[in-house]
PDB file of N, CA and C in Angstrom:
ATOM      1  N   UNK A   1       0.845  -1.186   0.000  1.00  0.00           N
ATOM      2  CA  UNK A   1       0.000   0.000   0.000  1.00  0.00           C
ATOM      3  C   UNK A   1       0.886   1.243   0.000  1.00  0.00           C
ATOM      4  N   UNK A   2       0.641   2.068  -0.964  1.00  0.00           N
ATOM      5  CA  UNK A   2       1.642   3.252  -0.866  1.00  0.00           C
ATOM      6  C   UNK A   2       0.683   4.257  -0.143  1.00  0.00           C
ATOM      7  N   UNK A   3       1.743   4.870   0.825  1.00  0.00           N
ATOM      8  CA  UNK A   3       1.398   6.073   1.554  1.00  0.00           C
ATOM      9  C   UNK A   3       0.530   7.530   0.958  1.00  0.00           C
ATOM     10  N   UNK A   4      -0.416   7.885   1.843  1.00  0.00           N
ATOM     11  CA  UNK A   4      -1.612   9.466   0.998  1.00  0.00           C
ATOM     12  C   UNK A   4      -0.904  10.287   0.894  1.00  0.00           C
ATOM     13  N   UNK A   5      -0.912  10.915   0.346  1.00  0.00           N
ATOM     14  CA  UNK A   5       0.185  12.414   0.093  1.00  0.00           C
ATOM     15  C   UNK A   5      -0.335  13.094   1.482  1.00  0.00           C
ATOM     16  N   UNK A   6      -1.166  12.688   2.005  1.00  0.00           N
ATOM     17  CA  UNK A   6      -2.104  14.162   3.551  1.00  0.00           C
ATOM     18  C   UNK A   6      -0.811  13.255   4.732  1.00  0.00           C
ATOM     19  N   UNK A   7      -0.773  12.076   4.449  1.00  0.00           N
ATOM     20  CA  UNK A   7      -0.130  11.624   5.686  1.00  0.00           C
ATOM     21  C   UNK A   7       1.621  12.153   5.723  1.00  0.00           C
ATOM     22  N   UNK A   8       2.082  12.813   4.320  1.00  0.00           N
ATOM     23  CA  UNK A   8       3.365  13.672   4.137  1.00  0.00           C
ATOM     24  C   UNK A   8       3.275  14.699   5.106  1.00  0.00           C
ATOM     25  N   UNK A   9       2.396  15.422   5.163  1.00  0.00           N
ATOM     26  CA  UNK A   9       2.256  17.004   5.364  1.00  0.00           C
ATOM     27  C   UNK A   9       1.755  17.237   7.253  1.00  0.00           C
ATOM     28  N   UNK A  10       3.042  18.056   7.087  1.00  0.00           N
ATOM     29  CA  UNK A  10       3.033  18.310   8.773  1.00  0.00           C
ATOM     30  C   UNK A  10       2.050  19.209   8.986  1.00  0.00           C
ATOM     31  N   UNK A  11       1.145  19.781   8.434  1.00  0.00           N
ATOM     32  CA  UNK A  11       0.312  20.182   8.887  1.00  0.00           C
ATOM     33  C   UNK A  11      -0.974  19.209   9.361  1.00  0.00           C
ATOM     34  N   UNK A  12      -0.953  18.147   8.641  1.00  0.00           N
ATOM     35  CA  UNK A  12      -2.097  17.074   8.565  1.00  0.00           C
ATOM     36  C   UNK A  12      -1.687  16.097   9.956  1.00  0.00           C
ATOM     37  N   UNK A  13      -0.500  16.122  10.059  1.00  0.00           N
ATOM     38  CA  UNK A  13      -0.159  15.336  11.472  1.00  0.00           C
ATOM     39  C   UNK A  13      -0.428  16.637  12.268  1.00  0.00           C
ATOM     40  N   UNK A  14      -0.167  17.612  12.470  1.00  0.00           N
ATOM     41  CA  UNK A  14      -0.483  18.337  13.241  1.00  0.00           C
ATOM     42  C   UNK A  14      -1.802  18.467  14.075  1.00  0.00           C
ATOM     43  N   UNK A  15      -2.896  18.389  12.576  1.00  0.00           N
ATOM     44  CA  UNK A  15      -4.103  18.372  13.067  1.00  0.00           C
ATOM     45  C   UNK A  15      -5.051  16.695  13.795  1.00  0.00           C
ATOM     46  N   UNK A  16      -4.325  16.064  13.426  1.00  0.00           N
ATOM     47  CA  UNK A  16      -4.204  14.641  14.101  1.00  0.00           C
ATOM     48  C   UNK A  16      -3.737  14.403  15.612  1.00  0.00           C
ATOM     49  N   UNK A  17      -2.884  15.438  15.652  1.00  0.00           N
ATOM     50  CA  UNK A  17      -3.367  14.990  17.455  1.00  0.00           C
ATOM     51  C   UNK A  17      -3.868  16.560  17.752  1.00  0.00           C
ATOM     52  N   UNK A  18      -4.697  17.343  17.060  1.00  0.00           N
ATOM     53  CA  UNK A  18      -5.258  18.539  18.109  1.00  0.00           C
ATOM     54  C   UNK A  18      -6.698  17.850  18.023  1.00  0.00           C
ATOM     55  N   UNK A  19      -7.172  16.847  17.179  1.00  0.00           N
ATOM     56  CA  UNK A  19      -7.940  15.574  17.031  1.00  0.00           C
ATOM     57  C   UNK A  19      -7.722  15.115  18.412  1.00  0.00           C
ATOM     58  N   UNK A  20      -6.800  15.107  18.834  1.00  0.00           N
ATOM     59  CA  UNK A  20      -7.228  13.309  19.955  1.00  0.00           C
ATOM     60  C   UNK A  20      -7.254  14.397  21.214  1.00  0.00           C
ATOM     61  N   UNK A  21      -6.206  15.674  20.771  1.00  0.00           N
ATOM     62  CA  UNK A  21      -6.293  16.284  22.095  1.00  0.00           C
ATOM     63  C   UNK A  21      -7.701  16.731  22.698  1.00  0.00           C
ATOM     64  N   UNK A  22      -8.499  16.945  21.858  1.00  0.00           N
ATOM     65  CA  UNK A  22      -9.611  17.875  21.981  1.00  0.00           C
ATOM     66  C   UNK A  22     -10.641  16.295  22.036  1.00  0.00           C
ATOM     67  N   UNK A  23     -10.266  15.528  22.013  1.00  0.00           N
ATOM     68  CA  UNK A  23     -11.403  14.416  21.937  1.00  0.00           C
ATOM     69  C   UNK A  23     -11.129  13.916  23.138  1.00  0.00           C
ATOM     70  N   UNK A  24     -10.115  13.992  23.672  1.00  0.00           N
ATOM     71  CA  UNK A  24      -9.499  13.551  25.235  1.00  0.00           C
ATOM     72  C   UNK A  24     -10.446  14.810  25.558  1.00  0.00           C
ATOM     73  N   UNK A  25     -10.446  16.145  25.776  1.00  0.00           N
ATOM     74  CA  UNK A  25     -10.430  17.191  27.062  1.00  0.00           C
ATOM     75  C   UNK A  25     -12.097  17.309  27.005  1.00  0.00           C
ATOM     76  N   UNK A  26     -12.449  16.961  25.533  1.00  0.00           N
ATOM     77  CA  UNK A  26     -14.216  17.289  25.329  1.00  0.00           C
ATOM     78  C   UNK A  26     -15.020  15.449  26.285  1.00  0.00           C
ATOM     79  N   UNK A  27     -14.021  14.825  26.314  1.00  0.00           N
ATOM     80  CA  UNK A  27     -15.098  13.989  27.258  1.00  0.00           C
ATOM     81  C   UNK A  27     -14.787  14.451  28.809  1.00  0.00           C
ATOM     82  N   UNK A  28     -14.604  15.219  28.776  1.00  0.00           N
ATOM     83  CA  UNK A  28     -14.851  16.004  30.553  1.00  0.00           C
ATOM     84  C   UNK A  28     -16.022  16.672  30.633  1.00  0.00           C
ATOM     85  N   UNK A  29     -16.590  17.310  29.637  1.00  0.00           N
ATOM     86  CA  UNK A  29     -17.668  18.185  29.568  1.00  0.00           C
ATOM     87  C   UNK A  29     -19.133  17.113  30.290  1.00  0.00           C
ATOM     88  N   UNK A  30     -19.683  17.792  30.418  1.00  0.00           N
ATOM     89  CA  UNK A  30     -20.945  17.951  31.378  1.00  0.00           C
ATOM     90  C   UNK A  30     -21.896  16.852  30.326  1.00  0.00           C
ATOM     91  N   UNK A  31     -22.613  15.589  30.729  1.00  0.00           N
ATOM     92  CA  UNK A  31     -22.965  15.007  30.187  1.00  0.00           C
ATOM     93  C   UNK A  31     -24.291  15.320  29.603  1.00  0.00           C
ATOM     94  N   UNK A  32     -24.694  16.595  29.926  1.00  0.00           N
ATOM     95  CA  UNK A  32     -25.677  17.557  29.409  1.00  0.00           C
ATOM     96  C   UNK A  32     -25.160  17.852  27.729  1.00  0.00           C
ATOM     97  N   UNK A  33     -23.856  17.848  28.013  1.00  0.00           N
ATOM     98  CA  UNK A  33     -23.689  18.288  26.580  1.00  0.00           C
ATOM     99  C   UNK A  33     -23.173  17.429  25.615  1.00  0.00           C
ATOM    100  N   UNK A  34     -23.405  16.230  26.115  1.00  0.00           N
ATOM    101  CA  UNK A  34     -23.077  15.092  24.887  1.00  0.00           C
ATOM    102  C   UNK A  34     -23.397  14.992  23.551  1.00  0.00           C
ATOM    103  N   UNK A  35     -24.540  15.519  23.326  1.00  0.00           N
ATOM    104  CA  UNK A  35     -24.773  15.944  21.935  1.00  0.00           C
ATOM    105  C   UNK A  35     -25.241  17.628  21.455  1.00  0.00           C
ATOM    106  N   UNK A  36     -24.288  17.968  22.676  1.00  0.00           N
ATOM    107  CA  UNK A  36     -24.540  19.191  22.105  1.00  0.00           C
ATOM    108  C   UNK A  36     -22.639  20.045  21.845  1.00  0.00           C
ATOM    109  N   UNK A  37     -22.360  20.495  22.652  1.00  0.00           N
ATOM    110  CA  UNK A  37     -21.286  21.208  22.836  1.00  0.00           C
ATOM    111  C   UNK A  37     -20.092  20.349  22.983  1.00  0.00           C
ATOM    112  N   UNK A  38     -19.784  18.826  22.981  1.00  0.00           N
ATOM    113  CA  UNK A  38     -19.058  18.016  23.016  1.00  0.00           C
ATOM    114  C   UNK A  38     -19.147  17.121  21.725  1.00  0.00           C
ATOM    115  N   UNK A  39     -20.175  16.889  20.875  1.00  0.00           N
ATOM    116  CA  UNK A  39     -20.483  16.715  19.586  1.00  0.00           C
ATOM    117  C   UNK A  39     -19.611  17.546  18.243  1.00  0.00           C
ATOM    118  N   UNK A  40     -20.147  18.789  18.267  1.00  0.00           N
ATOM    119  CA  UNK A  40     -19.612  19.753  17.543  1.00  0.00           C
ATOM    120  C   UNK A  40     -18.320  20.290  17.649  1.00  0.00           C
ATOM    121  N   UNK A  41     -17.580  19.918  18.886  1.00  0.00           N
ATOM    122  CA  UNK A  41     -16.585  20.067  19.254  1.00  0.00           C
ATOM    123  C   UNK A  41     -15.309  19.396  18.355  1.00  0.00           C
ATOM    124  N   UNK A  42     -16.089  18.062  18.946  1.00  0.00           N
ATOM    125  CA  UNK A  42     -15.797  16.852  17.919  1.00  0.00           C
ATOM    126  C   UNK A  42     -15.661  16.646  16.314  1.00  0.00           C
ATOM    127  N   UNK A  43     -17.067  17.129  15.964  1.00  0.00           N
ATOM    128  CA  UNK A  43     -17.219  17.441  14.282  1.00  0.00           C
ATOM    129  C   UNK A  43     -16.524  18.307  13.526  1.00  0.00           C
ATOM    130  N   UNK A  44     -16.140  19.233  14.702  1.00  0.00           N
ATOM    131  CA  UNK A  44     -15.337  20.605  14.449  1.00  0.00           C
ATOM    132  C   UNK A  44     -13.577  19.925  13.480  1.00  0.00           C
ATOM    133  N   UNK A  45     -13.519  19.731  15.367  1.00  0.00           N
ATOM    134  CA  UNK A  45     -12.047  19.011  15.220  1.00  0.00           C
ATOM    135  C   UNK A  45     -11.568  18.332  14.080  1.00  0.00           C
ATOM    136  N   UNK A  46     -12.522  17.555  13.841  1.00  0.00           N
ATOM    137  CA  UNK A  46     -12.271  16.213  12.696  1.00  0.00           C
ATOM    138  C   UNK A  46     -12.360  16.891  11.183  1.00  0.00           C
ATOM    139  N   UNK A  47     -13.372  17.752  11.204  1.00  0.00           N
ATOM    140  CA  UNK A  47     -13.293  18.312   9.766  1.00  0.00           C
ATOM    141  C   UNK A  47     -12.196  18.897   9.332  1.00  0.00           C
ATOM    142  N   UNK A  48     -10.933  19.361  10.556  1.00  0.00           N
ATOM    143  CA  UNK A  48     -10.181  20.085   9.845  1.00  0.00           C
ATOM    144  C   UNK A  48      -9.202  19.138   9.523  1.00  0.00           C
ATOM    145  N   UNK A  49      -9.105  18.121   9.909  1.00  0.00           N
ATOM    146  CA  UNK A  49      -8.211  16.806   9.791  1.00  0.00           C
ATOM    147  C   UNK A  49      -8.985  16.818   8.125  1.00  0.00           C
ATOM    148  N   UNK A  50      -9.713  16.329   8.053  1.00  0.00           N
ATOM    149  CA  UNK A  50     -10.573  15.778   6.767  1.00  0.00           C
ATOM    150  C   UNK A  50     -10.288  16.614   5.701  1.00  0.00           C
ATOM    151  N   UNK A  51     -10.355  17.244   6.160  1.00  0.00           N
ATOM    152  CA  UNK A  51     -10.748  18.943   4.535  1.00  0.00           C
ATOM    153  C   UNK A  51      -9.117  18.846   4.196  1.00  0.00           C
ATOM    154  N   UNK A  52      -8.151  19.259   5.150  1.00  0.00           N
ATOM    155  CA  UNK A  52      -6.702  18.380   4.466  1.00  0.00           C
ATOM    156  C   UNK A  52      -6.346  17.794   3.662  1.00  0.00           C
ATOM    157  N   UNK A  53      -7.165  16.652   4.268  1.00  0.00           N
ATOM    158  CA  UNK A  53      -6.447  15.208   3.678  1.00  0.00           C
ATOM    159  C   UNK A  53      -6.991  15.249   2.198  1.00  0.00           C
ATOM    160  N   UNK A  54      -8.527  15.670   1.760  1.00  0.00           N
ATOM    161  CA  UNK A  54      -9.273  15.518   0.461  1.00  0.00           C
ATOM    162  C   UNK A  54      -8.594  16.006   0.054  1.00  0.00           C
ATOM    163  N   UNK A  55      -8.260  17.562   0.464  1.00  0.00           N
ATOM    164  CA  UNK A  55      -7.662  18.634  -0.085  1.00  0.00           C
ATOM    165  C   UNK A  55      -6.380  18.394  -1.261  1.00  0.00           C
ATOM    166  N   UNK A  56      -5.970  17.311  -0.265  1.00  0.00           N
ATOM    167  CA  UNK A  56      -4.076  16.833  -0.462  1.00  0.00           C
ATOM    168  C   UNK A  56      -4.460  15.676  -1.637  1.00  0.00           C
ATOM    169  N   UNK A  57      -5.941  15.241  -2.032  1.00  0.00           N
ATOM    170  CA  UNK A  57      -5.819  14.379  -2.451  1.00  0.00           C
ATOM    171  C   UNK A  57      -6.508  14.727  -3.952  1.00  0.00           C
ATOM    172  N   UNK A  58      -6.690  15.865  -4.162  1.00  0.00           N
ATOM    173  CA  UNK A  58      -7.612  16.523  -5.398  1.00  0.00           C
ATOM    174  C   UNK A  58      -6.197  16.657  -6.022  1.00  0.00           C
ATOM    175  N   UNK A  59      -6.798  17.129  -7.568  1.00  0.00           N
ATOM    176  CA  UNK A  59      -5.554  17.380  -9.115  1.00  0.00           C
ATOM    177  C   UNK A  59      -4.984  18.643  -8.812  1.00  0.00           C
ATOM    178  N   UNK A  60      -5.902  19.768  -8.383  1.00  0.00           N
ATOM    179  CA  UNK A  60      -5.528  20.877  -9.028  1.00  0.00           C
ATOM    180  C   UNK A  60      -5.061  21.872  -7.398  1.00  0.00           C
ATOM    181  N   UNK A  61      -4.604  22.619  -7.356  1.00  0.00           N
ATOM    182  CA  UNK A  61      -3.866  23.620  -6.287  1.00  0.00           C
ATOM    183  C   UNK A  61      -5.402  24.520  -6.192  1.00  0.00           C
ATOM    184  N   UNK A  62      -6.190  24.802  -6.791  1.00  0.00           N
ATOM    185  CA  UNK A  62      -7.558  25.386  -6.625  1.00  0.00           C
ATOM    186  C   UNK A  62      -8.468  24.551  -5.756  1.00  0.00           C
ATOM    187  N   UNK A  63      -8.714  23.318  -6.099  1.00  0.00           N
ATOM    188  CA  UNK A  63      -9.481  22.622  -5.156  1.00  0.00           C
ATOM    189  C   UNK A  63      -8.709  22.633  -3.845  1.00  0.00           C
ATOM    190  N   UNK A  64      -7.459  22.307  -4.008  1.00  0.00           N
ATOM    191  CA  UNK A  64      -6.553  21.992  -2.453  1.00  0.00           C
ATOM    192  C   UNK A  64      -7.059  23.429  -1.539  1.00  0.00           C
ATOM    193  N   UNK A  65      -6.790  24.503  -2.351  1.00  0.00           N
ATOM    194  CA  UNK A  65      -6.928  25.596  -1.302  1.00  0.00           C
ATOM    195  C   UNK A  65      -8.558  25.602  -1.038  1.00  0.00           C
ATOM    196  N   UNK A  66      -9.336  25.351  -1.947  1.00  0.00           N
ATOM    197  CA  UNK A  66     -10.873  25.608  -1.272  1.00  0.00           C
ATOM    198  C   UNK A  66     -10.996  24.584  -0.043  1.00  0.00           C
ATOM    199  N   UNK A  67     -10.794  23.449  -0.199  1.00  0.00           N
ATOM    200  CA  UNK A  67     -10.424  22.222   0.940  1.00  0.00           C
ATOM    201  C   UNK A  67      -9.928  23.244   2.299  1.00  0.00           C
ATOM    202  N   UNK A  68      -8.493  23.448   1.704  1.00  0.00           N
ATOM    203  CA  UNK A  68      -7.664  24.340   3.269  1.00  0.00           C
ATOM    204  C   UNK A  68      -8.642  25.444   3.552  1.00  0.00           C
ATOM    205  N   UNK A  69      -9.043  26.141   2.705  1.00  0.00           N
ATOM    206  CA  UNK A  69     -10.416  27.019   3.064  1.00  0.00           C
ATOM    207  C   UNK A  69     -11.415  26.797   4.297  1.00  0.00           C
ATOM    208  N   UNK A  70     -11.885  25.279   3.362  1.00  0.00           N
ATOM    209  CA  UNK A  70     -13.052  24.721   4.757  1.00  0.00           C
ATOM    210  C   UNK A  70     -11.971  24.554   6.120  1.00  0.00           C
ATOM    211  N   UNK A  71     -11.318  24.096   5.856  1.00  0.00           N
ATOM    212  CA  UNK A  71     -10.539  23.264   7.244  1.00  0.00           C
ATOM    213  C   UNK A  71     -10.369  24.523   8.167  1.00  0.00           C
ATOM    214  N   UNK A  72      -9.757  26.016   7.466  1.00  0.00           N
ATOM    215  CA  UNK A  72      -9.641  26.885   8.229  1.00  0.00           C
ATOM    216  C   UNK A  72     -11.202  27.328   8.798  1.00  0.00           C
ATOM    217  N   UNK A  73     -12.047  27.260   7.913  1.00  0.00           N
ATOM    218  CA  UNK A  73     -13.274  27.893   8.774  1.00  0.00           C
ATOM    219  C   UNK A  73     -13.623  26.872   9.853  1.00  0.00           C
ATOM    220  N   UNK A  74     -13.742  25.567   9.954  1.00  0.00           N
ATOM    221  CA  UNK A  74     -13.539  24.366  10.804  1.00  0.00           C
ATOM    222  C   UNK A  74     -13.010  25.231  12.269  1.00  0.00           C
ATOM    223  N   UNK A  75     -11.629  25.358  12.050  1.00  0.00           N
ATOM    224  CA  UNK A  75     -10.373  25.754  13.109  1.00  0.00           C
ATOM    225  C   UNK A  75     -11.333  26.829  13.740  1.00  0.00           C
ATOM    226  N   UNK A  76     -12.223  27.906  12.900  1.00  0.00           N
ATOM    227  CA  UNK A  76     -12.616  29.106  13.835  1.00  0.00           C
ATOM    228  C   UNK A  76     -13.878  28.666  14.456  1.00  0.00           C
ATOM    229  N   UNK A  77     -14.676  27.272  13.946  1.00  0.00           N
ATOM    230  CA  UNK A  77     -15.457  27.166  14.772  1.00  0.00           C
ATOM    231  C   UNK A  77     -15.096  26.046  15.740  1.00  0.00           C
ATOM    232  N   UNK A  78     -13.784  25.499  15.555  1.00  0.00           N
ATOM    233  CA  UNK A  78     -13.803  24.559  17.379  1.00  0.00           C
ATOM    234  C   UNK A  78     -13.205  26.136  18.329  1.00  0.00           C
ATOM    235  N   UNK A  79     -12.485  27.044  17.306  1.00  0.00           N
ATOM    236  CA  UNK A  79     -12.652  28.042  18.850  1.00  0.00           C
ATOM    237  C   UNK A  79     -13.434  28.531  19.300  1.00  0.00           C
ATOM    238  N   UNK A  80     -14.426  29.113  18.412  1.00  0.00           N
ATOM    239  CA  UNK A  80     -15.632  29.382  19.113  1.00  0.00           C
ATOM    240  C   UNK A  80     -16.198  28.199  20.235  1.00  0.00           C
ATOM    241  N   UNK A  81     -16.130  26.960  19.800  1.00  0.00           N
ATOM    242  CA  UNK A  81     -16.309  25.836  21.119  1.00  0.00           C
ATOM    243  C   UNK A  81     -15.479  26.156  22.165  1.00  0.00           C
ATOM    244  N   UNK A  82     -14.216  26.341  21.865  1.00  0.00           N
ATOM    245  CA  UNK A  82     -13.026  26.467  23.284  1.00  0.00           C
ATOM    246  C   UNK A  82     -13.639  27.482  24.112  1.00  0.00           C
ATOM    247  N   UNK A  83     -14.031  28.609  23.118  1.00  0.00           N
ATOM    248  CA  UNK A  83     -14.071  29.980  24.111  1.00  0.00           C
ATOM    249  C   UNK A  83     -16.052  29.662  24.379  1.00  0.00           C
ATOM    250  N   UNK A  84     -16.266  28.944  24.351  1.00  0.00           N
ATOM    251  CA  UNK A  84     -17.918  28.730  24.747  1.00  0.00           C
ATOM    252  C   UNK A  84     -17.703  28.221  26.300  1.00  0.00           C
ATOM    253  N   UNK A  85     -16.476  26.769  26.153  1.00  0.00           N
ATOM    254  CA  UNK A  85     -16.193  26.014  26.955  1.00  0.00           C
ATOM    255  C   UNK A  85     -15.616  26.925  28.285  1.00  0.00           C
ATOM    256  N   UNK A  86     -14.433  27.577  27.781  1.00  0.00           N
ATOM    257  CA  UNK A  86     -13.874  28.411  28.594  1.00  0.00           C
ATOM    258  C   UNK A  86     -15.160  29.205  30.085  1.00  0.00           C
ATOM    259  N   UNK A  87     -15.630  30.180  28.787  1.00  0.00           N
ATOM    260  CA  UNK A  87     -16.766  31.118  29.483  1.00  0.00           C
ATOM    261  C   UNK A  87     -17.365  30.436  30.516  1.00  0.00           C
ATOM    262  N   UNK A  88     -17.726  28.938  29.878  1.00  0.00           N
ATOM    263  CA  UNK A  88     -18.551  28.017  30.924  1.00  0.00           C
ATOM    264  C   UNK A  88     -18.321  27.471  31.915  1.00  0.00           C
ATOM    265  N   UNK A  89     -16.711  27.423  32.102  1.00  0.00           N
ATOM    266  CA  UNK A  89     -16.078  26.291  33.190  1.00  0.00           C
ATOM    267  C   UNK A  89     -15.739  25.426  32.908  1.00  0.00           C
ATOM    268  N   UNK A  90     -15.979  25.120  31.354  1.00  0.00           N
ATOM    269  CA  UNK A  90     -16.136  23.520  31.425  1.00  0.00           C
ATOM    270  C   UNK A  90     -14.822  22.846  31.683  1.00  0.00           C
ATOM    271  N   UNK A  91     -13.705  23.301  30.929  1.00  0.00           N
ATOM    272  CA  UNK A  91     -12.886  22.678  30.765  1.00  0.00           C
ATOM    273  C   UNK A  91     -11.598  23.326  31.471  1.00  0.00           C
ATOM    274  N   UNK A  92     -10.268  22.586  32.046  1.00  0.00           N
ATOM    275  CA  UNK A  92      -9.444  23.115  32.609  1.00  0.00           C
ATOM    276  C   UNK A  92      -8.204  23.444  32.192  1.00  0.00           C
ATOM    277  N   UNK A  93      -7.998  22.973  31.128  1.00  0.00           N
ATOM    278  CA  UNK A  93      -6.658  22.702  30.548  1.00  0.00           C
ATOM    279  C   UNK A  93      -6.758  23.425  28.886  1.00  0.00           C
ATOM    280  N   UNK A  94      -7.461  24.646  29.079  1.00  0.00           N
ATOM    281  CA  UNK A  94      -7.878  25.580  27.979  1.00  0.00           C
ATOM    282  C   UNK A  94      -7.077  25.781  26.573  1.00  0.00           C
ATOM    283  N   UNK A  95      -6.181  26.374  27.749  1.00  0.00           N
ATOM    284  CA  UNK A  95      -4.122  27.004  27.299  1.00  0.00           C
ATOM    285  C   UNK A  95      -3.695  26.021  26.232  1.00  0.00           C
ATOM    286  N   UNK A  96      -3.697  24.514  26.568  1.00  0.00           N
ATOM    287  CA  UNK A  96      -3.331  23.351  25.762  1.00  0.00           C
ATOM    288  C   UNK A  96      -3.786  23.192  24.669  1.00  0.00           C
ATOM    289  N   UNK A  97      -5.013  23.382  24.259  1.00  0.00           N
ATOM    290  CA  UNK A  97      -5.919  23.101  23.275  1.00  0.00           C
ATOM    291  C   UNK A  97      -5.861  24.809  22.528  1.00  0.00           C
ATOM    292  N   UNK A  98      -5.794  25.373  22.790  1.00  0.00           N
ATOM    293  CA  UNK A  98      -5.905  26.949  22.347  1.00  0.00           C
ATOM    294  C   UNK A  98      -4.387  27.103  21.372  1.00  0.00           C
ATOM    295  N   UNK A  99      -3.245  26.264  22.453  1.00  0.00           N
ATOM    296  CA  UNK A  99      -1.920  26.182  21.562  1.00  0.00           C
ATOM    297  C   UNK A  99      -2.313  25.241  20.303  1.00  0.00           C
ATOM    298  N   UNK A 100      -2.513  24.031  20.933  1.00  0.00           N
ATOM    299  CA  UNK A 100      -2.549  23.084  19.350  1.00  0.00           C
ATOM    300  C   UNK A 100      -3.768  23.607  18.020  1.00  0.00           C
ATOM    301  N   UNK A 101      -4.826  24.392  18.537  1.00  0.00           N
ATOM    302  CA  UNK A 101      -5.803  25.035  17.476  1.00  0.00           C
ATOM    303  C   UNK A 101      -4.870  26.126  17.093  1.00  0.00           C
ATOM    304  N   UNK A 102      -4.004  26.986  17.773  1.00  0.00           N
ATOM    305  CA  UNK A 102      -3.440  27.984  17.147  1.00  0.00           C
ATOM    306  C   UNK A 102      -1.904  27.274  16.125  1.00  0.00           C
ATOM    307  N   UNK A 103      -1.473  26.504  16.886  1.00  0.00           N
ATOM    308  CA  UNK A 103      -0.492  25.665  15.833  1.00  0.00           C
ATOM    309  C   UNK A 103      -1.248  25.352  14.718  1.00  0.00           C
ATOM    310  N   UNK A 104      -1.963  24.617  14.284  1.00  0.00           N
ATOM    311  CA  UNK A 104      -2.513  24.146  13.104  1.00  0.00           C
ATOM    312  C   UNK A 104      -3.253  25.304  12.295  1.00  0.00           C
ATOM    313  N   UNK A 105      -3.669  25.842  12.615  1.00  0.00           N
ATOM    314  CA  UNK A 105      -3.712  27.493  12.175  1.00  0.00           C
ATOM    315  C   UNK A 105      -2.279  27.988  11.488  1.00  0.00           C
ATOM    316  N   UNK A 106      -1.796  28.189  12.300  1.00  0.00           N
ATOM    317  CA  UNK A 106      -0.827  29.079  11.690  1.00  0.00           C
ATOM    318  C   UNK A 106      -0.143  27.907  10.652  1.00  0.00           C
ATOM    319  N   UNK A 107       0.341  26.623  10.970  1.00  0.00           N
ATOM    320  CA  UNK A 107       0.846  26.036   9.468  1.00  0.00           C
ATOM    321  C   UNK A 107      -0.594  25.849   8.430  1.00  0.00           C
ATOM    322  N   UNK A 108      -1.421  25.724   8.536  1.00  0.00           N
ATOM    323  CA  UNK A 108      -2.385  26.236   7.539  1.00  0.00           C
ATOM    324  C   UNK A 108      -2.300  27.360   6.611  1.00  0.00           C
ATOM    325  N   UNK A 109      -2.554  28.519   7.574  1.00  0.00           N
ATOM    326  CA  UNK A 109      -2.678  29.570   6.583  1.00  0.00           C
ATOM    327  C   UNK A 109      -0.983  29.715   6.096  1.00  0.00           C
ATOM    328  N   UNK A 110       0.060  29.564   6.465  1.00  0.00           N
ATOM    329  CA  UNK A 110       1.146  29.213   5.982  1.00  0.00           C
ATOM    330  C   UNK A 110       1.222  28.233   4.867  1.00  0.00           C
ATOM    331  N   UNK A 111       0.622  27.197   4.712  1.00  0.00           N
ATOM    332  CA  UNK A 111       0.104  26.357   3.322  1.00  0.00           C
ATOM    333  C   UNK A 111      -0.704  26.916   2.211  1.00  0.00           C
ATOM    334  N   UNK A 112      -1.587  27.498   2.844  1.00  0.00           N
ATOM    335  CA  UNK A 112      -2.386  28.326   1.947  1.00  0.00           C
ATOM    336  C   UNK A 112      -1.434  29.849   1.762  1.00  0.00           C
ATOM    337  N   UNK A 113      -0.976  30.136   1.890  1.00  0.00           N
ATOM    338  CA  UNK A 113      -0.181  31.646   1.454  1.00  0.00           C
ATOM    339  C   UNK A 113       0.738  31.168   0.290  1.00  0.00           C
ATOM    340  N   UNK A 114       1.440  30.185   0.588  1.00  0.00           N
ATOM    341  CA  UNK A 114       2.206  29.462  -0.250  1.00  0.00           C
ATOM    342  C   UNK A 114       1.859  29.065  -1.566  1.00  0.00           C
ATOM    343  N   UNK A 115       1.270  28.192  -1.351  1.00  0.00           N
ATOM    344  CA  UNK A 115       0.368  27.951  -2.637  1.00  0.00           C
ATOM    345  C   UNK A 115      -0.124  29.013  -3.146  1.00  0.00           C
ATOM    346  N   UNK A 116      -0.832  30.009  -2.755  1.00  0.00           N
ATOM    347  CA  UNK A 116      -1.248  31.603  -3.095  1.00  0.00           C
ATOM    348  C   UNK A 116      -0.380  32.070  -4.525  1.00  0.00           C
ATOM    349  N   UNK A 117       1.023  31.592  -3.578  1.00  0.00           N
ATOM    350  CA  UNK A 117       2.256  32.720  -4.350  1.00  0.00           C
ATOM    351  C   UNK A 117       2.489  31.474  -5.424  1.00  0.00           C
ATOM    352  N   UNK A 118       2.301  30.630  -5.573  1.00  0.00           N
ATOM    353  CA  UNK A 118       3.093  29.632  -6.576  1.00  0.00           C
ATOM    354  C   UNK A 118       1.854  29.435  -7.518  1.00  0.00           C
ATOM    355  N   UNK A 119       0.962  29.930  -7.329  1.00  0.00           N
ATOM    356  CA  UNK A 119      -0.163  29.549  -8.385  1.00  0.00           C
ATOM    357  C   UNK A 119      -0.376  31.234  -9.116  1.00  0.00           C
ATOM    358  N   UNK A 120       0.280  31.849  -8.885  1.00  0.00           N
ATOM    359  CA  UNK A 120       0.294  33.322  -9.567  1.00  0.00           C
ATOM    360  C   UNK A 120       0.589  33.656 -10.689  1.00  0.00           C
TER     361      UNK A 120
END
């Protein structure tokens, strides 16, 4: 089996464990919010893993960036979860998860700038 081109790219491992991190800290949440605010949290997380990997796996540098597109809007809505969580109490270990969403962020839009300039 030869290796996905998404499993190359350090941004795609990146977002692979802000995946497990955030899937570890979201089962602390309040079992009130199992399908609510610990769900989407979840869906959040994973889409930006996902939108990557398709991304990495389309022909053209146009589809890849609409892909990194979604994944980045993804990233702004698990923060909107963090900072929901935050406000609420829910969670304790905020700082941790705020770094790994802001890491994968920043090599994102760093992927996407790139590509920007090479498709000009």
């Amino acid at each position: 089996m030869t290796e996905r081109k998404h499993r190359q790219l350090p941004v795609w491992k990146a977002s692979i464990d802000m995946v497990e991190a955030f899937y570890v800290a979201s089962a602390k949440l309040p079992k009130e919010e199992l399908f609510g605010l610990q769900s989407q949290m979840r869906r959040a997380a994973v889409s930006v893993a996902a939108n990557i990997a398709e991304g990495a796996a389309r022909r053209s540098t146009l589809e890849l960036l609409q892909f990194l597109g979604v994944a980045n809007g993804s990233l702004s809505e698990l923060d909107t979860h963090l900072e929901i969580s935050r406000r609420l109490g829910y969670l304790d270990d905020i700082d941790h998860l705020q770094d790994k969403l802001d890491d994968v962020q920043g090599q994102l839009l760093a992927v996407i700038q790139s590509l920007k300039r090479r498709s000009r």
